[in-house]
PDB file of N, CA and C in Angstrom:
ATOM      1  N   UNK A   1     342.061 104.757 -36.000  1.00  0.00           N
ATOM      2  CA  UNK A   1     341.198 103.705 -36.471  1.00  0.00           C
ATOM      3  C   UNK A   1     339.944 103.663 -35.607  1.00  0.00           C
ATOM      4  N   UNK A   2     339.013 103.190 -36.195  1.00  0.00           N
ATOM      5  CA  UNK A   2     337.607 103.375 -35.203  1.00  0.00           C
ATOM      6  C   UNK A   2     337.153 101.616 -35.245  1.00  0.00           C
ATOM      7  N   UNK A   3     336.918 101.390 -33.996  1.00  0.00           N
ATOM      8  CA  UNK A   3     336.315 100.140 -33.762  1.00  0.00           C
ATOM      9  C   UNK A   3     334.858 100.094 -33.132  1.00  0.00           C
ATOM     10  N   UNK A   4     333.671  99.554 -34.165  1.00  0.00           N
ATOM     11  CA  UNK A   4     332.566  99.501 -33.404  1.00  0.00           C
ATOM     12  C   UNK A   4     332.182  98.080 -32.712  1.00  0.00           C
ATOM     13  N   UNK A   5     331.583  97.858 -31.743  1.00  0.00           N
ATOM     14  CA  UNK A   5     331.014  96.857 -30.952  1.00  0.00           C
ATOM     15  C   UNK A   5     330.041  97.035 -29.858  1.00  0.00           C
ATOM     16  N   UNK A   6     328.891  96.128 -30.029  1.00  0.00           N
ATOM     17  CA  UNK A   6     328.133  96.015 -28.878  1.00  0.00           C
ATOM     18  C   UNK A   6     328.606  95.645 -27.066  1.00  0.00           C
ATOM     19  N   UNK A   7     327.933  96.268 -26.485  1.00  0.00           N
ATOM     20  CA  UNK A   7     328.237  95.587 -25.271  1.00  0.00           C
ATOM     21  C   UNK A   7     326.508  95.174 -24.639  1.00  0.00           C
ATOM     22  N   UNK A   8     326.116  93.979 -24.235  1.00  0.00           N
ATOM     23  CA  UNK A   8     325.416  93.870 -23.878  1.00  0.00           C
ATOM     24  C   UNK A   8     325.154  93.861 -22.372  1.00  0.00           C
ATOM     25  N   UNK A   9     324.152  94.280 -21.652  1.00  0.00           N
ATOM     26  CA  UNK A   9     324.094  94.158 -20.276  1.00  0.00           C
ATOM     27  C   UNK A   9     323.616  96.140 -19.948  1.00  0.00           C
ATOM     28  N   UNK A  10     324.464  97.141 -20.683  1.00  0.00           N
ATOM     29  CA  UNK A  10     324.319  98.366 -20.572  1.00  0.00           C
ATOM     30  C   UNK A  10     322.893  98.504 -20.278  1.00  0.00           C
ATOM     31  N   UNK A  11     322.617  99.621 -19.491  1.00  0.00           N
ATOM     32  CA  UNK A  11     321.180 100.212 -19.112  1.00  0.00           C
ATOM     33  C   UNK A  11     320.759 100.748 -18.709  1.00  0.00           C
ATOM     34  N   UNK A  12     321.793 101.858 -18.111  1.00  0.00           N
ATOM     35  CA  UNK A  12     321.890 103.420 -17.612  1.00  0.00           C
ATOM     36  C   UNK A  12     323.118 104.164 -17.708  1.00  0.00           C
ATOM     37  N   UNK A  13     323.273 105.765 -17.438  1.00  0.00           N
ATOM     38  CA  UNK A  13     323.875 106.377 -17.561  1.00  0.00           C
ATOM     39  C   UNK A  13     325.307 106.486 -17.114  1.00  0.00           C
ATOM     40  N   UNK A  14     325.093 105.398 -15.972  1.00  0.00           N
ATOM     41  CA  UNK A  14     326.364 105.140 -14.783  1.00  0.00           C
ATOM     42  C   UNK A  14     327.312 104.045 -15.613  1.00  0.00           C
ATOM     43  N   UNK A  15     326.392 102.647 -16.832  1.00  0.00           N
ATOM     44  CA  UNK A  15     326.916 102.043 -17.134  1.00  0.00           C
ATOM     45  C   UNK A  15     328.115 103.006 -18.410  1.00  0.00           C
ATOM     46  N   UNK A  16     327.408 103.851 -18.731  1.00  0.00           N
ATOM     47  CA  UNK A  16     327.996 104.560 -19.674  1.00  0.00           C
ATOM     48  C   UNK A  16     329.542 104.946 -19.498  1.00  0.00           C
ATOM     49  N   UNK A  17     329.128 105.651 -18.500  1.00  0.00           N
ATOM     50  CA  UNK A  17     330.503 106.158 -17.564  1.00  0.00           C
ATOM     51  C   UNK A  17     331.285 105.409 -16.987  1.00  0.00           C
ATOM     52  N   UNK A  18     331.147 104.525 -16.264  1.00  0.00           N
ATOM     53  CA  UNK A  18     332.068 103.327 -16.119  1.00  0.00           C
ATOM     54  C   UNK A  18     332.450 102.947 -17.290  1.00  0.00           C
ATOM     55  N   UNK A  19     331.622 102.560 -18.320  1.00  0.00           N
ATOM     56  CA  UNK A  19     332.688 101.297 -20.012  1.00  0.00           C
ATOM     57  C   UNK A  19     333.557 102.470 -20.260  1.00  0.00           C
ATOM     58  N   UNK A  20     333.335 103.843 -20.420  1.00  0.00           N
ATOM     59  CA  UNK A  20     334.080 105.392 -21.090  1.00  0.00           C
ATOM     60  C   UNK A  20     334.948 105.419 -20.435  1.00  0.00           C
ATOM     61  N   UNK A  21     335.367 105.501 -18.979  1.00  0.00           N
ATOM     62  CA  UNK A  21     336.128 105.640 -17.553  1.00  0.00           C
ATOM     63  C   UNK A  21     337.018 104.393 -18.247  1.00  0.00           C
ATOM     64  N   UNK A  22     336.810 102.954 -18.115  1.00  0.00           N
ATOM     65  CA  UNK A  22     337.686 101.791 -18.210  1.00  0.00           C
ATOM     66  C   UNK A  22     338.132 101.976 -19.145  1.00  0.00           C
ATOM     67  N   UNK A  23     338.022 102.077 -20.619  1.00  0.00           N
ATOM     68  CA  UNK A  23     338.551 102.431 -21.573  1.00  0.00           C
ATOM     69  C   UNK A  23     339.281 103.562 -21.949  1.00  0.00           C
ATOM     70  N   UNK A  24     339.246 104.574 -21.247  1.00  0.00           N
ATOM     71  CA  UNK A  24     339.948 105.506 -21.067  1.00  0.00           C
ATOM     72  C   UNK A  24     341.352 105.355 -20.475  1.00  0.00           C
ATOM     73  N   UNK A  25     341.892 104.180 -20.091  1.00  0.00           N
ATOM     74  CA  UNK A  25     342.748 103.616 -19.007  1.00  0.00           C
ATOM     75  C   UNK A  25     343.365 102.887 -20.302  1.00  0.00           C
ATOM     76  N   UNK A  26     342.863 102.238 -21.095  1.00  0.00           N
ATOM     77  CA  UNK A  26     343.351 101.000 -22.304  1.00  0.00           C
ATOM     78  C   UNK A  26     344.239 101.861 -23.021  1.00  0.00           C
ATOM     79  N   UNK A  27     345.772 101.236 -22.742  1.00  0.00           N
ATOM     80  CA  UNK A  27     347.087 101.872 -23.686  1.00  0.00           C
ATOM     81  C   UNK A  27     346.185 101.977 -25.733  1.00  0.00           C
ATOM     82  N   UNK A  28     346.237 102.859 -26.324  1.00  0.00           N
ATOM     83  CA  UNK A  28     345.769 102.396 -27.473  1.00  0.00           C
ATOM     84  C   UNK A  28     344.684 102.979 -27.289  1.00  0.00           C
ATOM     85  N   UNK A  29     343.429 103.386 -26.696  1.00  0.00           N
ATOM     86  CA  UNK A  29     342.478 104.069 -26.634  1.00  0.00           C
ATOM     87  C   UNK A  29     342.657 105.638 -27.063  1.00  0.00           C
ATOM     88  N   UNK A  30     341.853 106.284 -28.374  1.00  0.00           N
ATOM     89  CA  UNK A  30     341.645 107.632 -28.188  1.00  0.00           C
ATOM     90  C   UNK A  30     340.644 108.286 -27.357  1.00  0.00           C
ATOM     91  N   UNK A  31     339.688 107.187 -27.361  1.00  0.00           N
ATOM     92  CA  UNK A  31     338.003 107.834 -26.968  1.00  0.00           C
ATOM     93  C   UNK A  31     337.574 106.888 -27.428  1.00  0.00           C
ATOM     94  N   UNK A  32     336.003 106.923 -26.232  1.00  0.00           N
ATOM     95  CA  UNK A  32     335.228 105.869 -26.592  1.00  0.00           C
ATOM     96  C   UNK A  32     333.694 106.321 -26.201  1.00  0.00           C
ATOM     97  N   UNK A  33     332.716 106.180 -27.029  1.00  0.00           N
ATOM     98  CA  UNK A  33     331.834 106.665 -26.903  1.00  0.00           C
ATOM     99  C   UNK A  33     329.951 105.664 -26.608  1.00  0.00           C
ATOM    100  N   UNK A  34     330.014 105.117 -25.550  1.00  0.00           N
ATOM    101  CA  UNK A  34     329.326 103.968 -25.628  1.00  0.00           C
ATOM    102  C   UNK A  34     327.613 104.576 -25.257  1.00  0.00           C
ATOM    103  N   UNK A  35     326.445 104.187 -26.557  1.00  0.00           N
ATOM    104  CA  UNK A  35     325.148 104.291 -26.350  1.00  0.00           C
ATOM    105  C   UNK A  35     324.592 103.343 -25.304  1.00  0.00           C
ATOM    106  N   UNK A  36     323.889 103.796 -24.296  1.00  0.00           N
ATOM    107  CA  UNK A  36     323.701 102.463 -23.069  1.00  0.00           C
ATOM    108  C   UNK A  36     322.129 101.939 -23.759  1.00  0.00           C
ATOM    109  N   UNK A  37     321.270 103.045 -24.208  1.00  0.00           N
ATOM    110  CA  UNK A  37     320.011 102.199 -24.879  1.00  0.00           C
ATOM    111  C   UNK A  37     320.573 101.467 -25.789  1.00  0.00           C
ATOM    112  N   UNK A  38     321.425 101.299 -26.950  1.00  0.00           N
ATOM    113  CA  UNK A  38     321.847 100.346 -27.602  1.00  0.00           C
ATOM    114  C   UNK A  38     322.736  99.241 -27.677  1.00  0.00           C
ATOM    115  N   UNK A  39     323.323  99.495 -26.987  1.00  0.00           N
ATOM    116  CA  UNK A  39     324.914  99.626 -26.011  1.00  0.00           C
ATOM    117  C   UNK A  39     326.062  99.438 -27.692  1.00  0.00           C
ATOM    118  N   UNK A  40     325.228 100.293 -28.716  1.00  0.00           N
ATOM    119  CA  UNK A  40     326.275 100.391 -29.907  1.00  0.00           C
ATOM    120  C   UNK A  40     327.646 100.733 -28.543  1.00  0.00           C
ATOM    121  N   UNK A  41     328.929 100.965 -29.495  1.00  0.00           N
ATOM    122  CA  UNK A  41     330.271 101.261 -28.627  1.00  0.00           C
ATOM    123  C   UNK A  41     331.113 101.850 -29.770  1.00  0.00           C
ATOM    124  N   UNK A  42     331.427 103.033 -29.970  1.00  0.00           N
ATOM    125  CA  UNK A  42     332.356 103.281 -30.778  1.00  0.00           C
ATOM    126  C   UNK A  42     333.862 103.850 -30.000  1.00  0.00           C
ATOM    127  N   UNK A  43     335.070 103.153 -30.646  1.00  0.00           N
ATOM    128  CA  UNK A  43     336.265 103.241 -30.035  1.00  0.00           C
ATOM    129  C   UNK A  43     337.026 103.552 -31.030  1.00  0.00           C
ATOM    130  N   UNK A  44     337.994 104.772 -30.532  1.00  0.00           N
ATOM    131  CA  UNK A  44     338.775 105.454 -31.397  1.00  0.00           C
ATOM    132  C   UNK A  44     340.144 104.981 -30.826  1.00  0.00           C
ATOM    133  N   UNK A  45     340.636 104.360 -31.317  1.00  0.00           N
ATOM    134  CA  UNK A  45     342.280 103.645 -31.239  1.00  0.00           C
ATOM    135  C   UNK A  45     343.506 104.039 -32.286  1.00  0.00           C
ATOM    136  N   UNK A  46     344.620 103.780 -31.744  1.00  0.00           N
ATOM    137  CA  UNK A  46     345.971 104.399 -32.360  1.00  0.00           C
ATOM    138  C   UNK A  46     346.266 103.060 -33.259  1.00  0.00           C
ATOM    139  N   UNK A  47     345.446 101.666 -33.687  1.00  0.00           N
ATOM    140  CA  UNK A  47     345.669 100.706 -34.828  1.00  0.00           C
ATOM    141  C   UNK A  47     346.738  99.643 -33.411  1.00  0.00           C
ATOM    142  N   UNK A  48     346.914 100.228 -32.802  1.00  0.00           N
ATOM    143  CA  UNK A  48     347.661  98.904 -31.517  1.00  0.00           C
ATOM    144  C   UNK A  48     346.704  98.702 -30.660  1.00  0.00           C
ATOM    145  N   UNK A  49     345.419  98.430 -30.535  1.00  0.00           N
ATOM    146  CA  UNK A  49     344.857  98.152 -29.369  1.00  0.00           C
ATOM    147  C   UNK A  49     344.938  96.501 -29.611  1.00  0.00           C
ATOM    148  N   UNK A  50     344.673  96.093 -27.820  1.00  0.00           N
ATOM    149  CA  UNK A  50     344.924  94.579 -27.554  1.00  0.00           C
ATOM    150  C   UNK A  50     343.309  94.091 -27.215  1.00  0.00           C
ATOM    151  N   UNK A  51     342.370  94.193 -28.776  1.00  0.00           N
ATOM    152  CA  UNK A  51     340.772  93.732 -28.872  1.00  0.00           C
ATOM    153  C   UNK A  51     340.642  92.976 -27.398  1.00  0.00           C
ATOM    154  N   UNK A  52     341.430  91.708 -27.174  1.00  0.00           N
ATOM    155  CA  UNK A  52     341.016  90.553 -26.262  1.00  0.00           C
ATOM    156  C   UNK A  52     341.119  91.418 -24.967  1.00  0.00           C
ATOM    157  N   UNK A  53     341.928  92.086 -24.736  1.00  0.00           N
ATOM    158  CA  UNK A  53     342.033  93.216 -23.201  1.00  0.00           C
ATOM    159  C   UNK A  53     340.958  93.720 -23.163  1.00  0.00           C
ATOM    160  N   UNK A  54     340.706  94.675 -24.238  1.00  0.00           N
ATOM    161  CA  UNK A  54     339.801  95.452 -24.070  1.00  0.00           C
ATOM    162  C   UNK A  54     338.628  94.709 -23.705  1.00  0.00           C
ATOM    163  N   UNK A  55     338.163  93.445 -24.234  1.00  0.00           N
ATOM    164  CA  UNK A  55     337.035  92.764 -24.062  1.00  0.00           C
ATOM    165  C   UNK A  55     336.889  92.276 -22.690  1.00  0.00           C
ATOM    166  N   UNK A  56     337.902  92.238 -21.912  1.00  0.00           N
ATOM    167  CA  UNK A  56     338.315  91.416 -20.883  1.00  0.00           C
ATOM    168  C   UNK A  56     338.501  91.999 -20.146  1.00  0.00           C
ATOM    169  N   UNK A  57     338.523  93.559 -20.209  1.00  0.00           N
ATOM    170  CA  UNK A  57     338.663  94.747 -19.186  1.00  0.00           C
ATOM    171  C   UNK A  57     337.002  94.891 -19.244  1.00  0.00           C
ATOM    172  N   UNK A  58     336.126  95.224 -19.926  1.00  0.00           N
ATOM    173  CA  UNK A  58     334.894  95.554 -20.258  1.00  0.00           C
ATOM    174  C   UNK A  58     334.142  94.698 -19.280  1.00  0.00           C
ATOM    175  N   UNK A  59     334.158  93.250 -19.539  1.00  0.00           N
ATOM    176  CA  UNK A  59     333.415  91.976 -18.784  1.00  0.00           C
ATOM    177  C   UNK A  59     333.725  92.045 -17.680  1.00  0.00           C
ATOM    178  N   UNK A  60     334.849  92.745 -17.015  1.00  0.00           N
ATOM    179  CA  UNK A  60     335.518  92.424 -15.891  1.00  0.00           C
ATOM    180  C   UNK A  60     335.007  93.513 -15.088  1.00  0.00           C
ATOM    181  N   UNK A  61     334.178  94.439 -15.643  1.00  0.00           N
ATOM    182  CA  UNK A  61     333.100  95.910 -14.916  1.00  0.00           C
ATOM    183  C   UNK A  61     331.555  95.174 -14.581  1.00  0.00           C
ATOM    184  N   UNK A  62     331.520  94.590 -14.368  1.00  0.00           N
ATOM    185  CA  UNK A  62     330.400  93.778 -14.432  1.00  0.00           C
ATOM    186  C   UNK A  62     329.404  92.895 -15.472  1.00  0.00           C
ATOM    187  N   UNK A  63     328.149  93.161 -15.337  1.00  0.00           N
ATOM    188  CA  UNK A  63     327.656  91.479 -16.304  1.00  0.00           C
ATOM    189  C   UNK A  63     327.039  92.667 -17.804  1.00  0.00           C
ATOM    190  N   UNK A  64     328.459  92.990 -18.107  1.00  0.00           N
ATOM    191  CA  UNK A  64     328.893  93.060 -19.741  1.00  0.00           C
ATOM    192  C   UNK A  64     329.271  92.425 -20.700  1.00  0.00           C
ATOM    193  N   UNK A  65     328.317  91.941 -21.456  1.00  0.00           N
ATOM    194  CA  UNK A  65     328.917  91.035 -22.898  1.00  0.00           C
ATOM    195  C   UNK A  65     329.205  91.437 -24.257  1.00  0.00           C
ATOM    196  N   UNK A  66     330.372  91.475 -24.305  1.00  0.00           N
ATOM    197  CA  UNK A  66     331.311  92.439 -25.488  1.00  0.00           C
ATOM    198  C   UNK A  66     331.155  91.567 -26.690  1.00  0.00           C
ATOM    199  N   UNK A  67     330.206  91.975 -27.446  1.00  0.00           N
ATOM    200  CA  UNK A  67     329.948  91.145 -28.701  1.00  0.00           C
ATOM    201  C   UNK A  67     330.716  92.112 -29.785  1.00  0.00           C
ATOM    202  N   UNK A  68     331.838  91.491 -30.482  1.00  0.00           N
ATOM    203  CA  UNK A  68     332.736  92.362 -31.334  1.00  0.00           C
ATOM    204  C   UNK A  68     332.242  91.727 -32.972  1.00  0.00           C
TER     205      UNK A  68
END
């Protein structure tokens, strides 16, 4: 299943790699592919991901706002 969402706050290459890195860790994650100029976010999941974790793992990398 593919889940898209913004993250706001993104704004370089490092932010990239850190949201990709944390999500890479999320039980339920296939891949995640986050634009930092847009901060579009596309997430490839097995249909069990826990949305509120993930949002709450994301915010919890610094001043990221996971607009789903």
């Amino acid at each position: 299943m593919k889940l898209i969402l913004t993250i706001k706050g993104t704004h370089c290459n490092s932010c990239k790699l850190l949201i990709e890195e944390a999500c890479a860790e999320i039980a339920g994650v296939q891949s995640c592919t986050v634009d930092f100029k847009t901060g579009k976010t596309v997430i490839e999941h097995d249909g069990k991901l826990d949305i509120k974790k993930l949002q709450k793992e994301i915010e919890g990398l610094g001043k990221y706002k996971v607009i789903i």
